[in-house]
PDB file of N, CA and C in Angstrom:
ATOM      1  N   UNK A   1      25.206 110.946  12.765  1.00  0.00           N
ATOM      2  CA  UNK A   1      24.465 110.879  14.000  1.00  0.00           C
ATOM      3  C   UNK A   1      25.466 110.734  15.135  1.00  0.00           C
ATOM      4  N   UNK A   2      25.454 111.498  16.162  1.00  0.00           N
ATOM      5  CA  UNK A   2      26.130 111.455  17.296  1.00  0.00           C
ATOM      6  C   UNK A   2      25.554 110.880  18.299  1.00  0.00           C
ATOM      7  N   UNK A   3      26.147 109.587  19.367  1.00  0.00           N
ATOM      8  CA  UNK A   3      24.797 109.357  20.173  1.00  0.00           C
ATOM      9  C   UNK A   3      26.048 109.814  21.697  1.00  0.00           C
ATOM     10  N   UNK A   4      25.177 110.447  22.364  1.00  0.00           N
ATOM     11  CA  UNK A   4      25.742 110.568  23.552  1.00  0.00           C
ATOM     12  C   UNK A   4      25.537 108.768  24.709  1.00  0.00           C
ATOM     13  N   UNK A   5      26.815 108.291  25.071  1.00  0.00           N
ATOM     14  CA  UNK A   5      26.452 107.312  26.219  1.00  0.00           C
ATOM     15  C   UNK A   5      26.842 107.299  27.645  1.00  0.00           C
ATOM     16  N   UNK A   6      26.331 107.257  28.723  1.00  0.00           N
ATOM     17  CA  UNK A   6      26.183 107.177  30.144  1.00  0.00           C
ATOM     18  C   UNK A   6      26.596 105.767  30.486  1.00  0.00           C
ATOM     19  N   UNK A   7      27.460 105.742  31.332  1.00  0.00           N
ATOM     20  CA  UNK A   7      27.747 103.983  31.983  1.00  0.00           C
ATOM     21  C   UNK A   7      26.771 104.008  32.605  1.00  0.00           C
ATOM     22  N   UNK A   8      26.660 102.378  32.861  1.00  0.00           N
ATOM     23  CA  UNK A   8      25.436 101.650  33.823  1.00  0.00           C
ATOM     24  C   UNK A   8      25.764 100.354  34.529  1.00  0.00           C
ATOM     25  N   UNK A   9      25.949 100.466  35.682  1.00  0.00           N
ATOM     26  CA  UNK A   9      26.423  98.937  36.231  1.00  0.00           C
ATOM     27  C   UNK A   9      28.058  99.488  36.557  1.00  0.00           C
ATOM     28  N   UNK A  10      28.601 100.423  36.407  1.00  0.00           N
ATOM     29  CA  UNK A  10      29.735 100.294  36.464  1.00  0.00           C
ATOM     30  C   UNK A  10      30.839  99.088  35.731  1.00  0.00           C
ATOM     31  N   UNK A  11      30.408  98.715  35.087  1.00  0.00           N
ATOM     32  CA  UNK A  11      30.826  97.506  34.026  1.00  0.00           C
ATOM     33  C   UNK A  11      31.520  97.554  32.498  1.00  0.00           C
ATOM     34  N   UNK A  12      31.395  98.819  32.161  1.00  0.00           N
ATOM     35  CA  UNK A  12      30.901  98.702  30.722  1.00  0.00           C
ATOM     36  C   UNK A  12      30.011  98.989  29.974  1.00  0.00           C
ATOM     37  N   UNK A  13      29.001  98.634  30.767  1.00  0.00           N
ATOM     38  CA  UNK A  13      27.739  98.682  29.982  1.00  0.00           C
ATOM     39  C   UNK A  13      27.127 100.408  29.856  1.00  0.00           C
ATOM     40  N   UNK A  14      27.008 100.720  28.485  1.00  0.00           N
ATOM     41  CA  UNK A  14      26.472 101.993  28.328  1.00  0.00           C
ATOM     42  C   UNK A  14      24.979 102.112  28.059  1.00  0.00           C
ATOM     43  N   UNK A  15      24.187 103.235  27.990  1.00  0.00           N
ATOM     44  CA  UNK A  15      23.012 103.391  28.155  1.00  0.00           C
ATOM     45  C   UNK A  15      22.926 104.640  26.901  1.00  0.00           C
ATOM     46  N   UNK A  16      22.414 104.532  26.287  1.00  0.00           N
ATOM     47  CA  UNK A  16      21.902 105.930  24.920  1.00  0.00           C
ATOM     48  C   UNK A  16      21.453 106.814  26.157  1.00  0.00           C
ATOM     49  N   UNK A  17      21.730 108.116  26.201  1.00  0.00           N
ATOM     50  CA  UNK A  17      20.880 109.319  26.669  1.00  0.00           C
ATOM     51  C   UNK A  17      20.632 110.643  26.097  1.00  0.00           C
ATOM     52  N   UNK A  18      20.665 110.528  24.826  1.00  0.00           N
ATOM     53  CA  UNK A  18      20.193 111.601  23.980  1.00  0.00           C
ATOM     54  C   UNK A  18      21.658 111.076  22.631  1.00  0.00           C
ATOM     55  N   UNK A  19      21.041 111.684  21.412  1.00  0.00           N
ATOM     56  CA  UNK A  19      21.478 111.192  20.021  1.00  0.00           C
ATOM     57  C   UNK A  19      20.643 113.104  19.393  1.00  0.00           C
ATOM     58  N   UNK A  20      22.060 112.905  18.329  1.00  0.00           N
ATOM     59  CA  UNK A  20      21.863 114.158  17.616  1.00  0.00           C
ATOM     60  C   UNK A  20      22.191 114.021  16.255  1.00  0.00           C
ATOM     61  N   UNK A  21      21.351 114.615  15.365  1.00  0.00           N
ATOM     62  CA  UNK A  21      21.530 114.988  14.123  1.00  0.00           C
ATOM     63  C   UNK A  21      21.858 115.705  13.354  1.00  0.00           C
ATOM     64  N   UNK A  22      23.053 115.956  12.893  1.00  0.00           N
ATOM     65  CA  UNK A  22      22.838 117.712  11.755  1.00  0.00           C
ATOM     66  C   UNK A  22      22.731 118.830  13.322  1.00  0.00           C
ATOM     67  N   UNK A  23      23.237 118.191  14.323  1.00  0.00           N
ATOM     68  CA  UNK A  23      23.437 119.124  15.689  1.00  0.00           C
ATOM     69  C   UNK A  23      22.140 119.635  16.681  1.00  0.00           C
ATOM     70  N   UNK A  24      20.982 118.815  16.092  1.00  0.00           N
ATOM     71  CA  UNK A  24      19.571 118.897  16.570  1.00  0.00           C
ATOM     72  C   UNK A  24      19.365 117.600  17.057  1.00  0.00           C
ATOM     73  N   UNK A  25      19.070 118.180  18.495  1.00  0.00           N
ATOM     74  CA  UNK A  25      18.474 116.633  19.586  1.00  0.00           C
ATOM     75  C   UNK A  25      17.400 116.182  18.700  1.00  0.00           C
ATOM     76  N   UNK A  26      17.224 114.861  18.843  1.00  0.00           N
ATOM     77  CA  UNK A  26      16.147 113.882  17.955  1.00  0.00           C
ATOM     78  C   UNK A  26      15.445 113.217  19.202  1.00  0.00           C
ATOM     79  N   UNK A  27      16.508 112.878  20.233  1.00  0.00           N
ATOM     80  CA  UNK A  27      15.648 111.776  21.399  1.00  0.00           C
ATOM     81  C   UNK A  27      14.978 112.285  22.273  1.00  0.00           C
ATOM     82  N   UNK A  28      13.844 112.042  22.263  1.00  0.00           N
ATOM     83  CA  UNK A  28      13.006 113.132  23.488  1.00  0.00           C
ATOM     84  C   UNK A  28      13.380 111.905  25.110  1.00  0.00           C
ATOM     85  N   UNK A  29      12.321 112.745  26.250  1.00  0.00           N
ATOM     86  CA  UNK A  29      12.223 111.614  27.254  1.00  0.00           C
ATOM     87  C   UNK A  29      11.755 110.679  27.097  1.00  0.00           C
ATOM     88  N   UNK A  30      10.939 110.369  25.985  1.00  0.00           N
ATOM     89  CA  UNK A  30      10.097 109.462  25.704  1.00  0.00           C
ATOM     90  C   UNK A  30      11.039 108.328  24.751  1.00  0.00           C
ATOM     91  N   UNK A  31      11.601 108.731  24.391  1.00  0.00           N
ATOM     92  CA  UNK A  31      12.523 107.779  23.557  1.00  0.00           C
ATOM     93  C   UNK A  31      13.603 107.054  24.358  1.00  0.00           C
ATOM     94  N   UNK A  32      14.604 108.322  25.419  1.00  0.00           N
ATOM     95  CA  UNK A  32      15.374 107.804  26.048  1.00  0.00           C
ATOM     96  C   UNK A  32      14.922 107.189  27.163  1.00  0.00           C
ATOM     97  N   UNK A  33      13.766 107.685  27.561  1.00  0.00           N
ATOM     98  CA  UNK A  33      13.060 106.802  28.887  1.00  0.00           C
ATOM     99  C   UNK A  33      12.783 105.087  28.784  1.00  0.00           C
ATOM    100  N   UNK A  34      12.672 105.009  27.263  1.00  0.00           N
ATOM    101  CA  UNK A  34      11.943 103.493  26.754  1.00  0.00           C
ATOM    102  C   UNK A  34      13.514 102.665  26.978  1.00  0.00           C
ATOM    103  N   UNK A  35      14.572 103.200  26.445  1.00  0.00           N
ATOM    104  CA  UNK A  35      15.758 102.846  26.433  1.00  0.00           C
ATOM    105  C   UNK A  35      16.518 102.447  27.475  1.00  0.00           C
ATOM    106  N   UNK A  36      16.092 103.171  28.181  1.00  0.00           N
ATOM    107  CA  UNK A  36      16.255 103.056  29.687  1.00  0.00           C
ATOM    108  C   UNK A  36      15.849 102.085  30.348  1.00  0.00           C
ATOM    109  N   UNK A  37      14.063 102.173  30.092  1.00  0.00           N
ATOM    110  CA  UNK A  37      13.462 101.260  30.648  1.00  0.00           C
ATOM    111  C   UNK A  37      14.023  99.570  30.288  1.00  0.00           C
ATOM    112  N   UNK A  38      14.110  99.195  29.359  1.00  0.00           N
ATOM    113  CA  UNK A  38      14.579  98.160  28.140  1.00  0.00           C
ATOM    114  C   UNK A  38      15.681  97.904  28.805  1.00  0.00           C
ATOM    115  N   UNK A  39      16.819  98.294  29.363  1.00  0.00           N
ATOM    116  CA  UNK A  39      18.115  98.018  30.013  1.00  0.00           C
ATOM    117  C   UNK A  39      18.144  97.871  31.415  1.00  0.00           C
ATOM    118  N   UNK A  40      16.993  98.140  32.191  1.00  0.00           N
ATOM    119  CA  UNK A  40      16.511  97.988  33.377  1.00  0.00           C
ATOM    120  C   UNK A  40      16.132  96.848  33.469  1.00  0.00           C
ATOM    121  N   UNK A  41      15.167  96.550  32.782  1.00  0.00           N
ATOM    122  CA  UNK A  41      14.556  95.078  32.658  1.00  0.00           C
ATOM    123  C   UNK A  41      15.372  94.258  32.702  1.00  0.00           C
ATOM    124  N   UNK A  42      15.965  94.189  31.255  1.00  0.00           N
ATOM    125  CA  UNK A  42      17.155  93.015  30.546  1.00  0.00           C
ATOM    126  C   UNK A  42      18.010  92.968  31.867  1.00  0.00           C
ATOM    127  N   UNK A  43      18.494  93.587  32.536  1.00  0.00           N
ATOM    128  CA  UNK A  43      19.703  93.798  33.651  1.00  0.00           C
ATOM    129  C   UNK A  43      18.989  92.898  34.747  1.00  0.00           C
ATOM    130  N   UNK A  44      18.065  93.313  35.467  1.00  0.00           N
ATOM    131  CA  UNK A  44      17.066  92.970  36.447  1.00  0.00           C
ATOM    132  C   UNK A  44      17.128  91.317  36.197  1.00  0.00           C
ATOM    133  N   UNK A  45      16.381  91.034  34.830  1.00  0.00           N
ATOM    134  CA  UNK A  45      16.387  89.685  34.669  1.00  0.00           C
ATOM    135  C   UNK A  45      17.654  88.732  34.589  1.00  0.00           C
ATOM    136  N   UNK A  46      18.803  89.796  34.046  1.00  0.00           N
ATOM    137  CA  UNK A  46      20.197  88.760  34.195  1.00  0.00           C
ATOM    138  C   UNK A  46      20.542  88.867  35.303  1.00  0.00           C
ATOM    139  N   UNK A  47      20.486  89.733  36.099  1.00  0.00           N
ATOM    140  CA  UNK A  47      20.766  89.323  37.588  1.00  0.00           C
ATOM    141  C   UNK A  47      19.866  88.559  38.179  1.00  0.00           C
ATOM    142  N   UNK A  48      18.707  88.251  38.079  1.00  0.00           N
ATOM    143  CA  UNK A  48      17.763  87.317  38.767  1.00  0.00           C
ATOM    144  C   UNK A  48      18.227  86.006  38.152  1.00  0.00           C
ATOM    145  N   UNK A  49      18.630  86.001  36.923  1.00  0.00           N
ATOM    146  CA  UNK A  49      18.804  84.570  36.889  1.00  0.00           C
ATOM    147  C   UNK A  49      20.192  83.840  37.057  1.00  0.00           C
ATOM    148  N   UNK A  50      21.163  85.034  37.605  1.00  0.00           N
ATOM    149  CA  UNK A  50      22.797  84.641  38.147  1.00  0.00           C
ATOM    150  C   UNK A  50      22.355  84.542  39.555  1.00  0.00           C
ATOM    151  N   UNK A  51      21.778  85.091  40.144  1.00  0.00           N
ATOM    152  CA  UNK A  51      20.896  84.597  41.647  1.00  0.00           C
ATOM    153  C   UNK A  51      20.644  83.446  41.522  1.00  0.00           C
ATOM    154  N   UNK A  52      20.016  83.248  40.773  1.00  0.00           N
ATOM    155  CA  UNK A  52      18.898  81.823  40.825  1.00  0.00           C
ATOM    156  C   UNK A  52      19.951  80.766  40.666  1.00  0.00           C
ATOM    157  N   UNK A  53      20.805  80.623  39.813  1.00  0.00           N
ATOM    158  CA  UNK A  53      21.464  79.782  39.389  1.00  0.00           C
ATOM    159  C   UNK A  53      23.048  79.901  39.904  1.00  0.00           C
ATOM    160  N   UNK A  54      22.936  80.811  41.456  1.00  0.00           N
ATOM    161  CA  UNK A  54      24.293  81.221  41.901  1.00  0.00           C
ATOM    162  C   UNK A  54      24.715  79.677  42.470  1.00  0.00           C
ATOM    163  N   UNK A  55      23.997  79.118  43.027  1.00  0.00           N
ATOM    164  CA  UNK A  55      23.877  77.594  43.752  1.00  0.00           C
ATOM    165  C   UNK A  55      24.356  76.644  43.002  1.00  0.00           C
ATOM    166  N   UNK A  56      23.768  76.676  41.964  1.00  0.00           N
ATOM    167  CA  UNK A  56      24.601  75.035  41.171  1.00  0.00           C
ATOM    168  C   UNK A  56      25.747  75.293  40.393  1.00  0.00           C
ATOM    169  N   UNK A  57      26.012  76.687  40.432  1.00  0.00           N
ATOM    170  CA  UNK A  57      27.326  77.414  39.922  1.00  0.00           C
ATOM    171  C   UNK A  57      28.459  77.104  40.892  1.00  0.00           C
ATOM    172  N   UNK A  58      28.445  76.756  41.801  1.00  0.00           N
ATOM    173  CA  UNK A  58      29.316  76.504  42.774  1.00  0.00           C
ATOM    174  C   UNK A  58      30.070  77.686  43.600  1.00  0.00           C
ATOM    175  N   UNK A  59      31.157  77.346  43.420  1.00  0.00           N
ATOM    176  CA  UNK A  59      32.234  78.482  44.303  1.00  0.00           C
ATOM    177  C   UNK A  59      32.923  78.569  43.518  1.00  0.00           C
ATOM    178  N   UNK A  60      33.026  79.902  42.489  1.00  0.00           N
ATOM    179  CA  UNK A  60      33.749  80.409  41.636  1.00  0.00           C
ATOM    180  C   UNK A  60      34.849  81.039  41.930  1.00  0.00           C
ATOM    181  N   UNK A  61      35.896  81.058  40.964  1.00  0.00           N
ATOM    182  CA  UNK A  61      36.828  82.029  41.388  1.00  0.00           C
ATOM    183  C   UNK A  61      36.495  83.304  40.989  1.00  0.00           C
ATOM    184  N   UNK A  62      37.168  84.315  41.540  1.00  0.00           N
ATOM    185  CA  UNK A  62      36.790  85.819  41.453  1.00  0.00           C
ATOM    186  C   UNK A  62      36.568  86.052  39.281  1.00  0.00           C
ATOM    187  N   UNK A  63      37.755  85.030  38.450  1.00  0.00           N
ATOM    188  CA  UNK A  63      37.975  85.422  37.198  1.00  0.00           C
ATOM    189  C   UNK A  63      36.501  84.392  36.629  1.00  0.00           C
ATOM    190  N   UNK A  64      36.696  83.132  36.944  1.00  0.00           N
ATOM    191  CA  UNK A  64      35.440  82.792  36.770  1.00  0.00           C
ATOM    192  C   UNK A  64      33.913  83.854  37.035  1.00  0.00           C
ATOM    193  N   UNK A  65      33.666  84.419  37.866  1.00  0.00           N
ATOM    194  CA  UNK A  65      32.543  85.215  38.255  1.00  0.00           C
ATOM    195  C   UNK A  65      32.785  86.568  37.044  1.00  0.00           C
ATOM    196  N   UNK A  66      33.744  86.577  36.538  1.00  0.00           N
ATOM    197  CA  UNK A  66      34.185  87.938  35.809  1.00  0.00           C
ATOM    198  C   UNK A  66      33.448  87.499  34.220  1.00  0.00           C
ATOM    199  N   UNK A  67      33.522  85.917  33.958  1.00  0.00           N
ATOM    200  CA  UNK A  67      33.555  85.549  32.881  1.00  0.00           C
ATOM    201  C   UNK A  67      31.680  85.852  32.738  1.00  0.00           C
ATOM    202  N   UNK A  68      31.262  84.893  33.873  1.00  0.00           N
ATOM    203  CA  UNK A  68      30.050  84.947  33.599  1.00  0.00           C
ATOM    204  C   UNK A  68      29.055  85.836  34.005  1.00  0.00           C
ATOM    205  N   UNK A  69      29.856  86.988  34.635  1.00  0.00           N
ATOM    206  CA  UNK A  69      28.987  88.651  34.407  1.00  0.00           C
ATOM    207  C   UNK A  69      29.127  89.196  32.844  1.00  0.00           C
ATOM    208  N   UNK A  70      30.712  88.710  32.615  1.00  0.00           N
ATOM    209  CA  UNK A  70      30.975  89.314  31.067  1.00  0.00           C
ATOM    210  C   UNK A  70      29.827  88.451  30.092  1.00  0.00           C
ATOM    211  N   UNK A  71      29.668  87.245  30.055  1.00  0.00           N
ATOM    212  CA  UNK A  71      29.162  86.434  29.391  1.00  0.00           C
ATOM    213  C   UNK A  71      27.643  87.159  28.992  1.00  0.00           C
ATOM    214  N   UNK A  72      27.116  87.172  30.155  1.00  0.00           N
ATOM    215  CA  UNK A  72      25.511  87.751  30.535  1.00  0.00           C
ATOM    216  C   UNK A  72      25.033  88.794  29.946  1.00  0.00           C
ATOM    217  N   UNK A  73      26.192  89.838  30.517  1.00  0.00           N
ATOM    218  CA  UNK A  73      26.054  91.430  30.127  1.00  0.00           C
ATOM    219  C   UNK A  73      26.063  91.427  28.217  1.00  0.00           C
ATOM    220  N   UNK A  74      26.885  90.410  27.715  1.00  0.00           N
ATOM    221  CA  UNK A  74      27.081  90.347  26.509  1.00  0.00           C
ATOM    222  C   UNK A  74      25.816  90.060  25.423  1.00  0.00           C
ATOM    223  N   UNK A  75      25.310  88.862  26.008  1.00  0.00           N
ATOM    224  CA  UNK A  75      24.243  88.573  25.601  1.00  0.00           C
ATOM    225  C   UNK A  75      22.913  89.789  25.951  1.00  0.00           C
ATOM    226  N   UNK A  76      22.761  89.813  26.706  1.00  0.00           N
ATOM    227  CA  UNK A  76      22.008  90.860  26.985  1.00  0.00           C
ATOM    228  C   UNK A  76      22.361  92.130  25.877  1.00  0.00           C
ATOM    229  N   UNK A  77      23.459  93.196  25.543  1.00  0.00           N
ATOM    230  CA  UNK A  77      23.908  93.646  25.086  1.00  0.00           C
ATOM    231  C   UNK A  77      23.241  93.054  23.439  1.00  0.00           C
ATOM    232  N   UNK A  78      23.859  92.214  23.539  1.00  0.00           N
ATOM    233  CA  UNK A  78      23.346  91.654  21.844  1.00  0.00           C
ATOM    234  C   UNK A  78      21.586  91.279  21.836  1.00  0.00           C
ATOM    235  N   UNK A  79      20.780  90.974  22.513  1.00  0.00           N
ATOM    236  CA  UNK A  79      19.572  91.086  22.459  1.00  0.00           C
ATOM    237  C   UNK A  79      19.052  92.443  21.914  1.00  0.00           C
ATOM    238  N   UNK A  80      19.523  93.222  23.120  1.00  0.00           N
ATOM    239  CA  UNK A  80      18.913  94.721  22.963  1.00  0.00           C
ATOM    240  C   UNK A  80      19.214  96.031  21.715  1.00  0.00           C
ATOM    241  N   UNK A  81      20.000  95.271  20.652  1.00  0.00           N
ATOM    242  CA  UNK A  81      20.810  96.173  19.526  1.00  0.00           C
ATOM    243  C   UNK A  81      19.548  96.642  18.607  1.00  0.00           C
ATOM    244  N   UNK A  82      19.177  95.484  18.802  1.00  0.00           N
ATOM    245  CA  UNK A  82      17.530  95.822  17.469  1.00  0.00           C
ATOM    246  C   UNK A  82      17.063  96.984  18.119  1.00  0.00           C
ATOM    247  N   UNK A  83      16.457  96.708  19.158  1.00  0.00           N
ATOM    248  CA  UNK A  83      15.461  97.403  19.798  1.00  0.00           C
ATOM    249  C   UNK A  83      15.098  98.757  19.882  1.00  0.00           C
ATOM    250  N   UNK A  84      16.876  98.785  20.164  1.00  0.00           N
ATOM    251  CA  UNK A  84      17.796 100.115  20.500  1.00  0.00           C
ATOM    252  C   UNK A  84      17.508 100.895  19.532  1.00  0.00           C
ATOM    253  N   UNK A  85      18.320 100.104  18.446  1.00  0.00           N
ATOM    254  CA  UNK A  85      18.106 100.797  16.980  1.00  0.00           C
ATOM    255  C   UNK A  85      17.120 101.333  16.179  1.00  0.00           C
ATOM    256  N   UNK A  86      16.102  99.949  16.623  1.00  0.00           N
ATOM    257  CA  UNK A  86      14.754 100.436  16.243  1.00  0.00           C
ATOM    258  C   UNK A  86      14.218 102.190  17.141  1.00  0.00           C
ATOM    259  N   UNK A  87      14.171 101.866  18.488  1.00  0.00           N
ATOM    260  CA  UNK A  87      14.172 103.258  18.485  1.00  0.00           C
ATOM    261  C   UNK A  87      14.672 104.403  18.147  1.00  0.00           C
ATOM    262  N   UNK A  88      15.817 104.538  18.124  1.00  0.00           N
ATOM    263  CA  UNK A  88      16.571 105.607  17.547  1.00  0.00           C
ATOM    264  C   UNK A  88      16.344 105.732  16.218  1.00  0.00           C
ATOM    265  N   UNK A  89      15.963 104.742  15.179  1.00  0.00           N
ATOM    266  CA  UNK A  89      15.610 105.059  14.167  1.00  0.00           C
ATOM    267  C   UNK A  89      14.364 106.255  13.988  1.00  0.00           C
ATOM    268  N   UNK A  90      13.815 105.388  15.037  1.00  0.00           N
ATOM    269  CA  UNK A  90      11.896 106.081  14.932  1.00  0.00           C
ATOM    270  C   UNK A  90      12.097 107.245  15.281  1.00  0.00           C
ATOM    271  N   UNK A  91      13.157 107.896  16.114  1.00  0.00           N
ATOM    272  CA  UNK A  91      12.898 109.104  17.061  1.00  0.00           C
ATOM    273  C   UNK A  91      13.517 109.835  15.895  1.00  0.00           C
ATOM    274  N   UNK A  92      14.536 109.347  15.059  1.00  0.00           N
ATOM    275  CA  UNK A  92      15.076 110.237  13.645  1.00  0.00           C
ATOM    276  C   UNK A  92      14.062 110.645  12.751  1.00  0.00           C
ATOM    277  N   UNK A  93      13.428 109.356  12.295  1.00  0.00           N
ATOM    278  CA  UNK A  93      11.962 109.502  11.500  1.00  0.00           C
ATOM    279  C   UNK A  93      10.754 110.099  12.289  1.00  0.00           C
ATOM    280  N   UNK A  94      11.032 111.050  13.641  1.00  0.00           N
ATOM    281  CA  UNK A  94       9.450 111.333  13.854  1.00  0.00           C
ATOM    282  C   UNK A  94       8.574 110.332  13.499  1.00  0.00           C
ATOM    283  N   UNK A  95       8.754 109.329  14.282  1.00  0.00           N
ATOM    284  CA  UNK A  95       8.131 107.830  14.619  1.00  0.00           C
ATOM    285  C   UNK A  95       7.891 107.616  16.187  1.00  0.00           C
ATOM    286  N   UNK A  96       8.610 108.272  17.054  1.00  0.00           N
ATOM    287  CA  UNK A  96       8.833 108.033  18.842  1.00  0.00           C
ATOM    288  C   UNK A  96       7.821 107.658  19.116  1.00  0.00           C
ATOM    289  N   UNK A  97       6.613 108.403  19.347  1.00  0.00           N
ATOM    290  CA  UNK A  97       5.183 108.160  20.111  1.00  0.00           C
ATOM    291  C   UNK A  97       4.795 106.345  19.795  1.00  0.00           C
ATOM    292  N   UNK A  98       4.986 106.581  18.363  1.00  0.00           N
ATOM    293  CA  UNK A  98       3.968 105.262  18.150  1.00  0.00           C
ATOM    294  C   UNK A  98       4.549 103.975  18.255  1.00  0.00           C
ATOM    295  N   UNK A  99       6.111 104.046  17.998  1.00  0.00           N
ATOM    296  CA  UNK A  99       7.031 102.813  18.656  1.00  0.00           C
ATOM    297  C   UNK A  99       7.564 102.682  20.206  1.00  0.00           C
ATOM    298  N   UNK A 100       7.657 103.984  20.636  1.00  0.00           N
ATOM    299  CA  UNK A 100       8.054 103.864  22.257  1.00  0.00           C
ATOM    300  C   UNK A 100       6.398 103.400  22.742  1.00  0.00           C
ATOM    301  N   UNK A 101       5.101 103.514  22.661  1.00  0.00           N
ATOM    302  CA  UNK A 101       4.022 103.309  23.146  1.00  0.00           C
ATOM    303  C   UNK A 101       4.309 101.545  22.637  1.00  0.00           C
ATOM    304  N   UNK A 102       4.235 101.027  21.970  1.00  0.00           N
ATOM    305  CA  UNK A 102       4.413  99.597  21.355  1.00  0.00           C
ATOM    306  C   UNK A 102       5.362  98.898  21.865  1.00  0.00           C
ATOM    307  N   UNK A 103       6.890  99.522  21.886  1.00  0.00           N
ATOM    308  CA  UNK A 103       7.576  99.004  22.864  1.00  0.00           C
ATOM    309  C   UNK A 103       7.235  98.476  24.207  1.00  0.00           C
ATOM    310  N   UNK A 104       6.983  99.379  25.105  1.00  0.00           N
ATOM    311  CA  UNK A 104       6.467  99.514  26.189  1.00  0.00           C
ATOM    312  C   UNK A 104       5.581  98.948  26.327  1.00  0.00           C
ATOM    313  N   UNK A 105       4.311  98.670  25.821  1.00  0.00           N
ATOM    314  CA  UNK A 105       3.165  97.900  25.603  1.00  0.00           C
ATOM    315  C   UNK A 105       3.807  96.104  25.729  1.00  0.00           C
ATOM    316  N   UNK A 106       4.323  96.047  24.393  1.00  0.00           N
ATOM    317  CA  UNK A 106       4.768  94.732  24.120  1.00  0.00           C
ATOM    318  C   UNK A 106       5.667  93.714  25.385  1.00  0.00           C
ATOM    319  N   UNK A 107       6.516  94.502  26.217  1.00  0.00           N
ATOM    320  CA  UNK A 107       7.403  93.927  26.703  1.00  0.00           C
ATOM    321  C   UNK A 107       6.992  94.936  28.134  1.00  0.00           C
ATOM    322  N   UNK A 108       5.572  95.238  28.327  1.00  0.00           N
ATOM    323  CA  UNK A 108       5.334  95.730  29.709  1.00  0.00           C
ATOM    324  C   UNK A 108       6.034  96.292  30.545  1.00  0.00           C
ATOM    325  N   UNK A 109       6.481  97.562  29.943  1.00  0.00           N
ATOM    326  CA  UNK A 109       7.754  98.512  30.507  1.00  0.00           C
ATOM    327  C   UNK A 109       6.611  99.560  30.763  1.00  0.00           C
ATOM    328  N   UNK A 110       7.292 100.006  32.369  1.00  0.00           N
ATOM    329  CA  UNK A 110       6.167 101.007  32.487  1.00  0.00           C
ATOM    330  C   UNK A 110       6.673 102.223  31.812  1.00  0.00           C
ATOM    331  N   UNK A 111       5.322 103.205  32.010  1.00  0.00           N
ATOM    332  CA  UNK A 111       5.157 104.449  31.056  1.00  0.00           C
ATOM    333  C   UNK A 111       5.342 105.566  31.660  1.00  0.00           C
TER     334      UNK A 111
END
């Protein structure tokens, strides 16, 4: 399986945007859209809560602030491996519809 990845954040952080098999696309929009969506969120929320908590964090140094974007992005990163996987599995197995709809459902990602 080949997965093609796109940076995001300028950071590091990559994004799935199409995966191939035996040289045949497997990920439709619907697969990579959920994937998408899923890294939007997770991102959104780690930055809302380095906002929130920019205040009792004090006055960091520039390497300090490096640690705890790295820290964040990481965790985040490791949350989202299942998910990921799980989709890409489904979109291999001609599964997409009924796990990207469930995804999306479950964790209120729009459609």
């Amino acid at each position: 399986m080949a997965i093609r990845l796109l940076p995001l954040y300028g950071k590091g952080v990559q994004v799935v945007t199409s995966a191939e098999v035996d040289s045949g696309p497997v990920l439709d929009s619907e697969v990579s859209g959920a994937i998408v969506s899923l890294r939007e969120r997770f991102e959104a929320v780690r930055r809302g809560e380095i906002h929130r908590l920019r205040g009792r964090l004090g006055n960091l140094s520039p390497d300090q602030a490096d640690v705890v974007e790295s820290l964040s992005r990481g965790i985040i990163e490791n949350v989202l491996q299942a998910p990921v996987a799980m989709l890409l599995k489904a979109a291999v197995d001609n599964r997409s519809p009924q796990i990207v709809a469930t995804v999306r459902r479950v964790l209120n990602l729009p459609t």
